[in-house]
N, C-alpha and C. Protein backbone atom coordinates (compact mmCIF):
# COMPACT_ATOMS: atom_id res chain seq x y z
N UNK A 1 0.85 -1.17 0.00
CA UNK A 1 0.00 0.00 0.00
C UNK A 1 0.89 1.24 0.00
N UNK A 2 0.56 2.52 -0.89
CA UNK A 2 1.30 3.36 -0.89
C UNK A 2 0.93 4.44 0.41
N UNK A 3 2.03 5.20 0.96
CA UNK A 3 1.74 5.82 2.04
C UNK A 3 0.71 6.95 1.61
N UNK A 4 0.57 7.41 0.37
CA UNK A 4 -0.17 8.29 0.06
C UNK A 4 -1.94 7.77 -0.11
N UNK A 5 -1.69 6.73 0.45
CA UNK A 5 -3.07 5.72 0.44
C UNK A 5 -4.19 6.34 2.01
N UNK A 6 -2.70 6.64 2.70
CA UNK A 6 -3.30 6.25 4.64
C UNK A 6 -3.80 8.00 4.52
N UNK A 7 -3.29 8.86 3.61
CA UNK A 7 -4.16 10.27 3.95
C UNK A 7 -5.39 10.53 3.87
N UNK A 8 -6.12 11.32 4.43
CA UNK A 8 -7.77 11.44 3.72
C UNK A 8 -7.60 13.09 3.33
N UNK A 9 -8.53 13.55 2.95
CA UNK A 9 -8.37 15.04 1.99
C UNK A 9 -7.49 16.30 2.49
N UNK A 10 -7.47 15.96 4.31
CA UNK A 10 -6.94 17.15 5.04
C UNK A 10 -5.27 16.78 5.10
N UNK A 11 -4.90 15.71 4.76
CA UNK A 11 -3.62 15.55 4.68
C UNK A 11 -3.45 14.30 6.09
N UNK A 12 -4.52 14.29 6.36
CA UNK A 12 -4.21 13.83 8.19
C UNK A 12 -4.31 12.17 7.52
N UNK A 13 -4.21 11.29 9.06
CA UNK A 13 -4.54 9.37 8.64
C UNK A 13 -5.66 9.51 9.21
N UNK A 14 -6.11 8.27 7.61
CA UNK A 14 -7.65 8.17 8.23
C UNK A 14 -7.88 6.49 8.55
N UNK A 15 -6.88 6.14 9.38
CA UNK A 15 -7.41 4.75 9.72
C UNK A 15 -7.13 4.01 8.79
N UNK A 16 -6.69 3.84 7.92
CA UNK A 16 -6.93 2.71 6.67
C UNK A 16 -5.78 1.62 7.77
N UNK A 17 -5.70 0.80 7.59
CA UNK A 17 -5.11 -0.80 8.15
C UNK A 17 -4.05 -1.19 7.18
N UNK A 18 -3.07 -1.32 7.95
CA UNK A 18 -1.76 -2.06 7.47
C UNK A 18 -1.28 -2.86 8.52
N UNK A 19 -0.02 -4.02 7.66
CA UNK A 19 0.30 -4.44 8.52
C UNK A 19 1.47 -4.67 8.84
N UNK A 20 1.84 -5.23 9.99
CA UNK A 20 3.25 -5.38 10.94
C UNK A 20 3.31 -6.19 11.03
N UNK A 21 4.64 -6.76 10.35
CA UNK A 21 5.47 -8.03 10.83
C UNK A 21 6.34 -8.16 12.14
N UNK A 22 6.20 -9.06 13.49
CA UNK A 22 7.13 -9.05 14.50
C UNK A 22 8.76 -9.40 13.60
N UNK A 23 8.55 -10.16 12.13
CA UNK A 23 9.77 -10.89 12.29
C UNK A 23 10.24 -11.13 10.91
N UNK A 24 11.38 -10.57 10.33
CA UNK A 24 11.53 -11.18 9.01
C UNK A 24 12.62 -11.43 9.20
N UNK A 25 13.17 -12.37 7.81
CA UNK A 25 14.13 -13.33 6.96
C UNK A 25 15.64 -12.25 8.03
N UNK A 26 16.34 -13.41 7.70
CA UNK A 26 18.22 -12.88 8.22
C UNK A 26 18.88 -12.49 7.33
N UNK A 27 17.85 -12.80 6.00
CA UNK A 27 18.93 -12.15 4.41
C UNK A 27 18.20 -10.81 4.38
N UNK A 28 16.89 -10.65 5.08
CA UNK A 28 16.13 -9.38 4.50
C UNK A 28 16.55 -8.38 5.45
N UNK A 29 17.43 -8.60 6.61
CA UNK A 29 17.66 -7.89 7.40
C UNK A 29 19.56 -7.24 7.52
N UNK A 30 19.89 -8.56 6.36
CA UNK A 30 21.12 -7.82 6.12
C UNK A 30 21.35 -6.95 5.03
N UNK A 31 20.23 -7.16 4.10
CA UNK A 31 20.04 -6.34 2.73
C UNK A 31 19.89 -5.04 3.75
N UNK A 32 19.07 -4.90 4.66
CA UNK A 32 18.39 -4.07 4.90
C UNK A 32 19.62 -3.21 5.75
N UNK A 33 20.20 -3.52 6.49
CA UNK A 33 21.70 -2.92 6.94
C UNK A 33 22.41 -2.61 5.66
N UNK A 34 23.11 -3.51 5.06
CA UNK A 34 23.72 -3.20 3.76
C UNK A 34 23.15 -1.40 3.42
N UNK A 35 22.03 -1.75 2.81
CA UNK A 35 21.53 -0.40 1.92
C UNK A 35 21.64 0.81 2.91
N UNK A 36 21.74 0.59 4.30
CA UNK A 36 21.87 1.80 5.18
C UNK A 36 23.03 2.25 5.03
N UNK A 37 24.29 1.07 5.09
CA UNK A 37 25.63 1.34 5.99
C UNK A 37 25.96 2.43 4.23
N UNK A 38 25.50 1.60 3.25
CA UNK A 38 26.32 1.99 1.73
C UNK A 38 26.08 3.74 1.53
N UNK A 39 24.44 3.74 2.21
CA UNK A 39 24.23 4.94 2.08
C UNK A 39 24.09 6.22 2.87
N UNK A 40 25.18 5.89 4.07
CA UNK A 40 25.29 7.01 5.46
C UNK A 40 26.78 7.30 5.30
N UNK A 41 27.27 6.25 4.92
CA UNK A 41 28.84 6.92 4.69
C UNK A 41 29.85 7.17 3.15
N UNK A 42 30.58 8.05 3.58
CA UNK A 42 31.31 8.76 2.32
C UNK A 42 32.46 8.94 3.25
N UNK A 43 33.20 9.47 1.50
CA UNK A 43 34.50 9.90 1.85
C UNK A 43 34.52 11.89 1.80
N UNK A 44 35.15 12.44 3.27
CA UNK A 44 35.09 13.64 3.08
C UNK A 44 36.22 14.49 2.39
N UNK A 45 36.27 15.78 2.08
CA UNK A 45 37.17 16.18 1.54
C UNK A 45 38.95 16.08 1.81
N UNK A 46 38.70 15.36 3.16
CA UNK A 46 40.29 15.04 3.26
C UNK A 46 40.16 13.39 3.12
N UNK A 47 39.71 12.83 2.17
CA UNK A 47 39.17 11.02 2.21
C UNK A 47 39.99 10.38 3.47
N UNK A 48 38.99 10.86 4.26
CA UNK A 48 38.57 10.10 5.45
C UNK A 48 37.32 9.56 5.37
N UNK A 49 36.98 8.58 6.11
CA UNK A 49 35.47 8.37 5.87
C UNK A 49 34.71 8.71 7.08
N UNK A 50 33.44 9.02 6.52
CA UNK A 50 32.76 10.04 7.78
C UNK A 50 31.00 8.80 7.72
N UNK A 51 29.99 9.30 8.79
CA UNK A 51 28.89 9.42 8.50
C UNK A 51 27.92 10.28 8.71
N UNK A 52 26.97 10.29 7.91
CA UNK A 52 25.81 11.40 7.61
C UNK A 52 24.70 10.30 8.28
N UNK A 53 24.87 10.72 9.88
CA UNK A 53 24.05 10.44 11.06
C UNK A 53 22.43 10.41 10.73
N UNK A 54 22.23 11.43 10.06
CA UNK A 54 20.95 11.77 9.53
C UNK A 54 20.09 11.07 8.75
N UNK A 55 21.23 10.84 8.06
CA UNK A 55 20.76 9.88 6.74
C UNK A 55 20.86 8.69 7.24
N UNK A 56 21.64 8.06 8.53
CA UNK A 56 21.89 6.81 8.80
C UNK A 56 20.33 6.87 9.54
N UNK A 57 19.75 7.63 10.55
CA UNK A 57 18.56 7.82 11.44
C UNK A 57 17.71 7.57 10.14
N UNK A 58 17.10 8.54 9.43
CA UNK A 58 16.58 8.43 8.43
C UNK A 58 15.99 7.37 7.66
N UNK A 59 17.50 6.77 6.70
CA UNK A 59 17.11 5.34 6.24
C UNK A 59 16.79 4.10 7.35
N UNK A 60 17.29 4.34 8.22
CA UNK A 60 16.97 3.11 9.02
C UNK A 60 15.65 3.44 9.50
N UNK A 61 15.00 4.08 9.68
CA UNK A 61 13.56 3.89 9.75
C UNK A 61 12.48 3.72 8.54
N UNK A 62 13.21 4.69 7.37
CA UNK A 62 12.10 4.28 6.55
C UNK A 62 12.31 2.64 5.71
N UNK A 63 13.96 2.66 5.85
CA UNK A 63 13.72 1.08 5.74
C UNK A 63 12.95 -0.20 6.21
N UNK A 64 13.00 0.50 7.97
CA UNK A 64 11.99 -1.00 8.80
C UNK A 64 10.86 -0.66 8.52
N UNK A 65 10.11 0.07 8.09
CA UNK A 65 9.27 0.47 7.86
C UNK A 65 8.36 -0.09 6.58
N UNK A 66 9.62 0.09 5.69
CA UNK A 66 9.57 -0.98 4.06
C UNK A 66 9.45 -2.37 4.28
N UNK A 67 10.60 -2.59 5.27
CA UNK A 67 10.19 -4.41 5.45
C UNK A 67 10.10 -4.79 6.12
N UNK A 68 9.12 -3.95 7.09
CA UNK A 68 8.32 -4.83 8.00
C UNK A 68 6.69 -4.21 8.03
N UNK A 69 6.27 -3.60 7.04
CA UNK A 69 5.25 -3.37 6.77
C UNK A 69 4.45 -3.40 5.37
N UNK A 70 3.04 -3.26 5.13
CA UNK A 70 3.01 -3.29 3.76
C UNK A 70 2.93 -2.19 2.90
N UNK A 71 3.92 -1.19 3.32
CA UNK A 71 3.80 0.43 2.95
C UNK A 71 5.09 0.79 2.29
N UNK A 72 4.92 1.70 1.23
CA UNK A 72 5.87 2.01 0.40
C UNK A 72 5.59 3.79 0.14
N UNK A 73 6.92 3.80 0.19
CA UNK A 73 7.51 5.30 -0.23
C UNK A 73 7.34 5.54 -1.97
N UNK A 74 7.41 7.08 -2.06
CA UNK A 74 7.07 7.53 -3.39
C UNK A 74 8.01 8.34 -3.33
N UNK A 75 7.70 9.38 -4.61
CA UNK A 75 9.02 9.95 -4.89
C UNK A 75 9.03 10.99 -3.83
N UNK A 76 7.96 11.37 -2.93
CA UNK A 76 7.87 12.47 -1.94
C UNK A 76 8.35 11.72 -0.54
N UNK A 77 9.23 11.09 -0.51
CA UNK A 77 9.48 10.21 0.89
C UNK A 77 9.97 11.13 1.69
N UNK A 78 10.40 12.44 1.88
CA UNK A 78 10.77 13.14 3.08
C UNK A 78 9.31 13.08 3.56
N UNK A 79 8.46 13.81 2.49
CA UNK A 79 7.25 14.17 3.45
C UNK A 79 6.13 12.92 3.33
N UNK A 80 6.19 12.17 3.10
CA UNK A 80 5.43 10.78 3.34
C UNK A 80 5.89 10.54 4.53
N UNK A 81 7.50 10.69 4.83
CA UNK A 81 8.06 10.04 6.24
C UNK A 81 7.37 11.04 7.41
N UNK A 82 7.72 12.82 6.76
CA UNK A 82 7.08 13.35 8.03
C UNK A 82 5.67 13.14 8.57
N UNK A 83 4.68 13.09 7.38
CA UNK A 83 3.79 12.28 7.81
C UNK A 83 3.17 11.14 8.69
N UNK A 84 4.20 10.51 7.96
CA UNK A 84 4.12 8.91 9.23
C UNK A 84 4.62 9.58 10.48
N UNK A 85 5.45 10.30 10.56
CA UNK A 85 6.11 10.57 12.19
C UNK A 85 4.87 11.83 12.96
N UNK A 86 4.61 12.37 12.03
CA UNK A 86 3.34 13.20 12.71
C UNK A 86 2.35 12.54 12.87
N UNK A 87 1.83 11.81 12.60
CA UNK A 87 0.89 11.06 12.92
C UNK A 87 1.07 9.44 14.07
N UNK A 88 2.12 9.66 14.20
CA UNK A 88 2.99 8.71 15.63
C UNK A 88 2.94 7.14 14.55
N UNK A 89 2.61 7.11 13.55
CA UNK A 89 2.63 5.62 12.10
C UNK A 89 4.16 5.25 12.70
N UNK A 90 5.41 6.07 13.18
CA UNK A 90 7.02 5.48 12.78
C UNK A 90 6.90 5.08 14.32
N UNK A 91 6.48 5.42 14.91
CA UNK A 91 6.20 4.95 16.42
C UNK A 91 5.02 3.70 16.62
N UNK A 92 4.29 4.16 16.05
CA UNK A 92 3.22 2.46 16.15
C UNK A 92 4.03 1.34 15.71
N UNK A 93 4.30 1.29 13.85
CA UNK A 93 5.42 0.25 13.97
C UNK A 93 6.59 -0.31 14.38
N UNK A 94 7.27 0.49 15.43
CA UNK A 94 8.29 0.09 15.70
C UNK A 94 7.81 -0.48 17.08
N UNK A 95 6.97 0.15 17.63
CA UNK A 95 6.29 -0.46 18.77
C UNK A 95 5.83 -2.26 18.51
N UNK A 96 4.96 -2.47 17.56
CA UNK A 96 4.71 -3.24 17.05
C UNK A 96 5.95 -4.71 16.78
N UNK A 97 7.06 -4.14 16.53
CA UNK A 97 8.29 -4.95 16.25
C UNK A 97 9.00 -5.48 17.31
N UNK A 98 9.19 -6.90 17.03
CA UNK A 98 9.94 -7.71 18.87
C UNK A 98 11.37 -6.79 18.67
N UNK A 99 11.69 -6.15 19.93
CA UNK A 99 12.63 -5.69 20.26
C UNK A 99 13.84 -6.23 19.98
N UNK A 100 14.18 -7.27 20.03
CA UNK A 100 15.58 -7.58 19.52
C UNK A 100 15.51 -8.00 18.11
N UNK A 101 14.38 -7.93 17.29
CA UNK A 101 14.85 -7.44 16.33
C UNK A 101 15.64 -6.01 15.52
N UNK A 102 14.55 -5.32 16.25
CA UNK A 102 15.35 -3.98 15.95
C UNK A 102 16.40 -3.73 16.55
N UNK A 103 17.11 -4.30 18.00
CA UNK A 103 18.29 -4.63 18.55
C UNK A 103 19.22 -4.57 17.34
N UNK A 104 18.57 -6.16 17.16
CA UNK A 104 19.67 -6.39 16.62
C UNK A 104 20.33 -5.70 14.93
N UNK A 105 19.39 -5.09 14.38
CA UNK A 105 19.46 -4.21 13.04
C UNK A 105 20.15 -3.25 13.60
N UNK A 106 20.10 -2.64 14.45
CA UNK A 106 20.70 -1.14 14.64
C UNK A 106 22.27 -1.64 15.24
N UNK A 107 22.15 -3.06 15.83
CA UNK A 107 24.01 -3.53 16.51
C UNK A 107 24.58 -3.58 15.59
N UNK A 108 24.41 -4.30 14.23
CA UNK A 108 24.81 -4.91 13.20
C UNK A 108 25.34 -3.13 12.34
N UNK A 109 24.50 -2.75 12.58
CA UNK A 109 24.62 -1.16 11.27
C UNK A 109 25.69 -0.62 12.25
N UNK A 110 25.77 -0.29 13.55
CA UNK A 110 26.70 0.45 14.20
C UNK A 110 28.35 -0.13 13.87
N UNK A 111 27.72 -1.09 14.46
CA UNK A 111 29.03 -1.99 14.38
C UNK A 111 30.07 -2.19 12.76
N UNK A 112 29.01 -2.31 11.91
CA UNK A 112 29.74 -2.24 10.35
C UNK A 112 30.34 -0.90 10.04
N UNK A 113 29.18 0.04 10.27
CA UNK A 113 29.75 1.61 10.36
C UNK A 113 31.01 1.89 10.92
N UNK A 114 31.18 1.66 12.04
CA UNK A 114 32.04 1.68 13.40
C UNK A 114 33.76 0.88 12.61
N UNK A 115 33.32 -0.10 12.49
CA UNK A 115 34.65 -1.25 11.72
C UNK A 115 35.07 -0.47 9.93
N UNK A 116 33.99 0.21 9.76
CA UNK A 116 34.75 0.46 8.12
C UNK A 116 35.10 1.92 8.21
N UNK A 117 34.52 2.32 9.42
CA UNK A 117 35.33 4.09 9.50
C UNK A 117 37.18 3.47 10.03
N UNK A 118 36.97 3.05 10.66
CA UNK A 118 38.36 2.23 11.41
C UNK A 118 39.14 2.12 10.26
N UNK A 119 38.76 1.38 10.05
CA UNK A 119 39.64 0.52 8.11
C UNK A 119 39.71 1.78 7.30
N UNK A 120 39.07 2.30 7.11
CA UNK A 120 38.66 3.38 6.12
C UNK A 120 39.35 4.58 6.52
N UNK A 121 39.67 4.90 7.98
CA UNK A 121 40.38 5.52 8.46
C UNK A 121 41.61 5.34 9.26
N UNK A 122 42.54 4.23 8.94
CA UNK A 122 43.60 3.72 9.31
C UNK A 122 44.95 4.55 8.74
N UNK A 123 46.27 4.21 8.96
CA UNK A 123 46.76 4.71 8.72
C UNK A 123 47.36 4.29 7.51
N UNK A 124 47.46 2.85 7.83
CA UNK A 124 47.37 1.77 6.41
C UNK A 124 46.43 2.23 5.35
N UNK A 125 45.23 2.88 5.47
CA UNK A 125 44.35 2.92 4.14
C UNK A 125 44.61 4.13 3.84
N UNK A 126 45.35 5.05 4.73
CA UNK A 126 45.51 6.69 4.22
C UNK A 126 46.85 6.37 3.44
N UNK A 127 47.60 5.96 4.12
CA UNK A 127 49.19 5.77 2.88
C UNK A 127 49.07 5.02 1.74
N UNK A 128 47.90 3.75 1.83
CA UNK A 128 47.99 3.15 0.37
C UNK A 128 47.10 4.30 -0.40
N UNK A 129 46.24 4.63 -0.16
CA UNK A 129 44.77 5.63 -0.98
C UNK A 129 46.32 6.71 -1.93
N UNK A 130 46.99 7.50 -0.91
CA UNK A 130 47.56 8.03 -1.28
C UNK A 130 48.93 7.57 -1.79
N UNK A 131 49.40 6.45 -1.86
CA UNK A 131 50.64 5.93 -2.53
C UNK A 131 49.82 5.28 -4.09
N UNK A 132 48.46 5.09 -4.06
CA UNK A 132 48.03 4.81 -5.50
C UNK A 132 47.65 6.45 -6.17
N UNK A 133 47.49 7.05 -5.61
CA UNK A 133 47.53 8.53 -6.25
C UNK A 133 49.03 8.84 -6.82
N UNK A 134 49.74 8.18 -6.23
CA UNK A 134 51.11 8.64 -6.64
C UNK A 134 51.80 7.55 -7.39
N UNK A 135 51.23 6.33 -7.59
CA UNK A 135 51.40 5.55 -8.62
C UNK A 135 50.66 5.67 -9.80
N UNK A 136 49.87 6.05 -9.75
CA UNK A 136 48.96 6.64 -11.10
C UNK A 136 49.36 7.84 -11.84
N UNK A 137 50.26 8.85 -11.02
CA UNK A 137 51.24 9.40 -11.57
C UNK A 137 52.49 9.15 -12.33
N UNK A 138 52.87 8.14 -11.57
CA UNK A 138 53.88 7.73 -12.42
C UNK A 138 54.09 7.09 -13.92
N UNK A 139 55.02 7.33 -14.87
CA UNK A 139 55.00 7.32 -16.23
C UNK A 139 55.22 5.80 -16.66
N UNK A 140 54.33 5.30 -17.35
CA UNK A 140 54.01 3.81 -17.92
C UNK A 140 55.35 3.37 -18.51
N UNK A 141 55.10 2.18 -19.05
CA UNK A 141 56.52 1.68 -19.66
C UNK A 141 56.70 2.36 -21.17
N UNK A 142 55.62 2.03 -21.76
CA UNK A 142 55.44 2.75 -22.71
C UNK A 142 55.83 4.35 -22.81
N UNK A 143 56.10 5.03 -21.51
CA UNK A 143 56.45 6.58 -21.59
C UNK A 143 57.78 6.20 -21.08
N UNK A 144 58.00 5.62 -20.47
CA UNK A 144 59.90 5.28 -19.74
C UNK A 144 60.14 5.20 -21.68
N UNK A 145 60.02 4.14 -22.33
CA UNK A 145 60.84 3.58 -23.25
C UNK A 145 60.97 5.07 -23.81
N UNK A 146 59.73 5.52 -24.64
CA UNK A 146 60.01 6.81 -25.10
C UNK A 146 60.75 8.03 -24.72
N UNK A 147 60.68 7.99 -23.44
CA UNK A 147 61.82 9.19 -22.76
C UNK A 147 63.25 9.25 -23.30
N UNK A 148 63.37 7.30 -22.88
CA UNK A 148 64.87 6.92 -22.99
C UNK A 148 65.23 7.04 -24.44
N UNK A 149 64.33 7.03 -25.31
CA UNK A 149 65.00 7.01 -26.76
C UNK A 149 64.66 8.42 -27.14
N UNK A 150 64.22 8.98 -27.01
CA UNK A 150 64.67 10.35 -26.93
C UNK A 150 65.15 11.22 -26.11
N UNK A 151 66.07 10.39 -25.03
CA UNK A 151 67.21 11.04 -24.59
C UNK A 151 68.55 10.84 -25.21
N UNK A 152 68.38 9.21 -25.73
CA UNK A 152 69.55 9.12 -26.52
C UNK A 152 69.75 10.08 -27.75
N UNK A 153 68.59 9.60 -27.92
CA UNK A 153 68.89 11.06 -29.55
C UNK A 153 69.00 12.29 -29.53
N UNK A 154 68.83 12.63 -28.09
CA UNK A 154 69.45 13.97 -27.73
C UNK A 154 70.99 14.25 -27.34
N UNK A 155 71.44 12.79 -26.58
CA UNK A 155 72.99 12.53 -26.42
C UNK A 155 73.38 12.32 -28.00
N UNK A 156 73.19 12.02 -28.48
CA UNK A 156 73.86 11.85 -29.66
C UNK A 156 74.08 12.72 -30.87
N UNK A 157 73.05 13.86 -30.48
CA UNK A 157 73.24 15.02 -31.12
C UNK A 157 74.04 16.19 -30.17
N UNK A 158 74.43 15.72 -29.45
CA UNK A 158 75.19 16.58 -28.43
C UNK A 158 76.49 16.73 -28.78
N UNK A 159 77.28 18.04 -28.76
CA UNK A 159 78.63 18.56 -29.26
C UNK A 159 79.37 18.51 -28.63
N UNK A 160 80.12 17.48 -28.25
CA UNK A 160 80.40 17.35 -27.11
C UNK A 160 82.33 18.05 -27.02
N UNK A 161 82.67 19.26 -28.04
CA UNK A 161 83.26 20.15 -28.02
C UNK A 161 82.71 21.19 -27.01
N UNK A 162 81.51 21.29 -26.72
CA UNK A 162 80.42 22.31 -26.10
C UNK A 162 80.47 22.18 -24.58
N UNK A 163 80.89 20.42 -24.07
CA UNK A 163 81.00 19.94 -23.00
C UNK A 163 81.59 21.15 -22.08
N UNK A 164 83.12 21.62 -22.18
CA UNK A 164 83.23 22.67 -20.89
C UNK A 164 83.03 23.67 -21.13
N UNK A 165 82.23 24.13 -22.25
CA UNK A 165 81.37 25.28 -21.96
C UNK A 165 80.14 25.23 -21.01
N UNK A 166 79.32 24.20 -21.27
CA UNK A 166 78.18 23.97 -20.62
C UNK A 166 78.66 23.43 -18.92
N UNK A 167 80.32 22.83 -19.10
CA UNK A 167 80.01 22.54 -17.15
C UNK A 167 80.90 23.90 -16.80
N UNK A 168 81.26 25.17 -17.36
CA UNK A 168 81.06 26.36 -16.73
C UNK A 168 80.01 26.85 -16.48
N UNK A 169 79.23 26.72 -17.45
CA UNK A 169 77.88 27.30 -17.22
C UNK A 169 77.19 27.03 -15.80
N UNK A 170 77.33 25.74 -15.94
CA UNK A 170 76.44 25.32 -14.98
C UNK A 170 77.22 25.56 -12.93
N UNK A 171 78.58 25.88 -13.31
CA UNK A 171 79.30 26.04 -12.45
C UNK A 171 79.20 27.17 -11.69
N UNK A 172 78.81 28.64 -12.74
CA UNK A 172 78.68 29.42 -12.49
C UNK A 172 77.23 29.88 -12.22
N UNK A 173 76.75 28.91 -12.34
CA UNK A 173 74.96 28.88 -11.86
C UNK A 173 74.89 28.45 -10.81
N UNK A 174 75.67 27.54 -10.07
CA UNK A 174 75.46 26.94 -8.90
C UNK A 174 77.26 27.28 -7.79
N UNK A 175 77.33 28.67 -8.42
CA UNK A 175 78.67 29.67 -7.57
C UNK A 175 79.54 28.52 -7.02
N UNK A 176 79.99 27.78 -8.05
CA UNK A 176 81.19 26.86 -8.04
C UNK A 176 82.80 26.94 -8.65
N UNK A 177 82.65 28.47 -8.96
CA UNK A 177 83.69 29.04 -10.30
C UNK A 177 83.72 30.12 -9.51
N UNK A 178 84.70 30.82 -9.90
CA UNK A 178 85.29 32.56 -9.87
C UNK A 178 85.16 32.98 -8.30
N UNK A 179 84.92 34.06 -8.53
CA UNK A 179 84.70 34.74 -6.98
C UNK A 179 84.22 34.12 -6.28
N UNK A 180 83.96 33.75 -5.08
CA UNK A 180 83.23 33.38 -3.90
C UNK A 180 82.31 35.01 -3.71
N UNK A 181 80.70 34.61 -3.35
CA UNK A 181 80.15 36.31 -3.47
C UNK A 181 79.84 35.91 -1.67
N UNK A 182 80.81 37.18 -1.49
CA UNK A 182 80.57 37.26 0.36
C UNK A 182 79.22 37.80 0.77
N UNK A 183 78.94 37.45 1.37
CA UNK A 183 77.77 37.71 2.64
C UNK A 183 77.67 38.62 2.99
């Protein structure tokens, strides 16, 4: 039943009947973590990983809500949800639900959250994240070979009469020649 079913003209519930499951499946309840944990956390601008508390509160209700009732969200689910919560609907069903089930959904989500900020924020995952940034920089074989053969063909066009001109040059660029310039 769609939540836009339970309104009557004033916006308010008019009684219509749904129902509550005390108890579902151990796969429907890890899908149901899964889709929370995937979608409360990110990486922030310094890729660390963070969570969006909100969104974790959020989905985890309108999720138990999805599967453990026969009610479905539309494309207006903020305000379908405020709905249900103004009208005490997110409080009846959860009331409705054996307690260690929902126990145990919210141990399972903390706990995954909790273990992949860890990992996610280690010191091990900050030096590799950033040692593959700096391997992805680095120049393929295909660009090594090419360098090297056109360095040779640059040695080999080199005058090498020119040689102690160029290591004055460079001598006198790096104040290794002539005067010493005092301080």
């Amino acid at each position: 039943m769609l939540i836009s079913e339970l309104k009557n003209d004033k916006g308010l519930y008019n009684g219509k009947l749904f129902e509550v499951k005390p108890f579902v499946s151990f796969i429907d309840k890890k899908i149901l973590c899964d889709q929370i944990i995937d979608n409360c956390l990110f990486i922030d601008e310094n890729n660390m990983v963070r969570c969006d508390f909100f969104m974790k509160y959020l989905l985890t209700n309108m999720k138990i809500v999805v599967l453990f009732t026969d009610l479905e969200f539309e494309e207006e689910y903020l305000q379908e949800y405020d709905f249900l919560n103004e009208n005490k609907l997110i409080d009846y069903i959860l009331s409705q639900i054996d307690d260690c089930e929902l126990n145990f959904i919210n141990e399972m989500i903390n706990k995954e959250i909790e273990q992949k900020m860890q990992i996610g924020n280690s010191i091990e995952s900050i030096i590799a994240s950033r040692l593959d940034k700096l391997i992805d920089k680095l120049p393929t074989d295909k660009q090594l070979k090419s360098l090297s053969k056109s360095l040779v063909k640059d040695l080999n066009k080199l005058d090498w009469n020119q040689l102690p001109l160029l290591k004055e040059m460079w001598e006198t660029a790096t104040f290794k020649q002539g005067d010493k310039i005092d301080k």
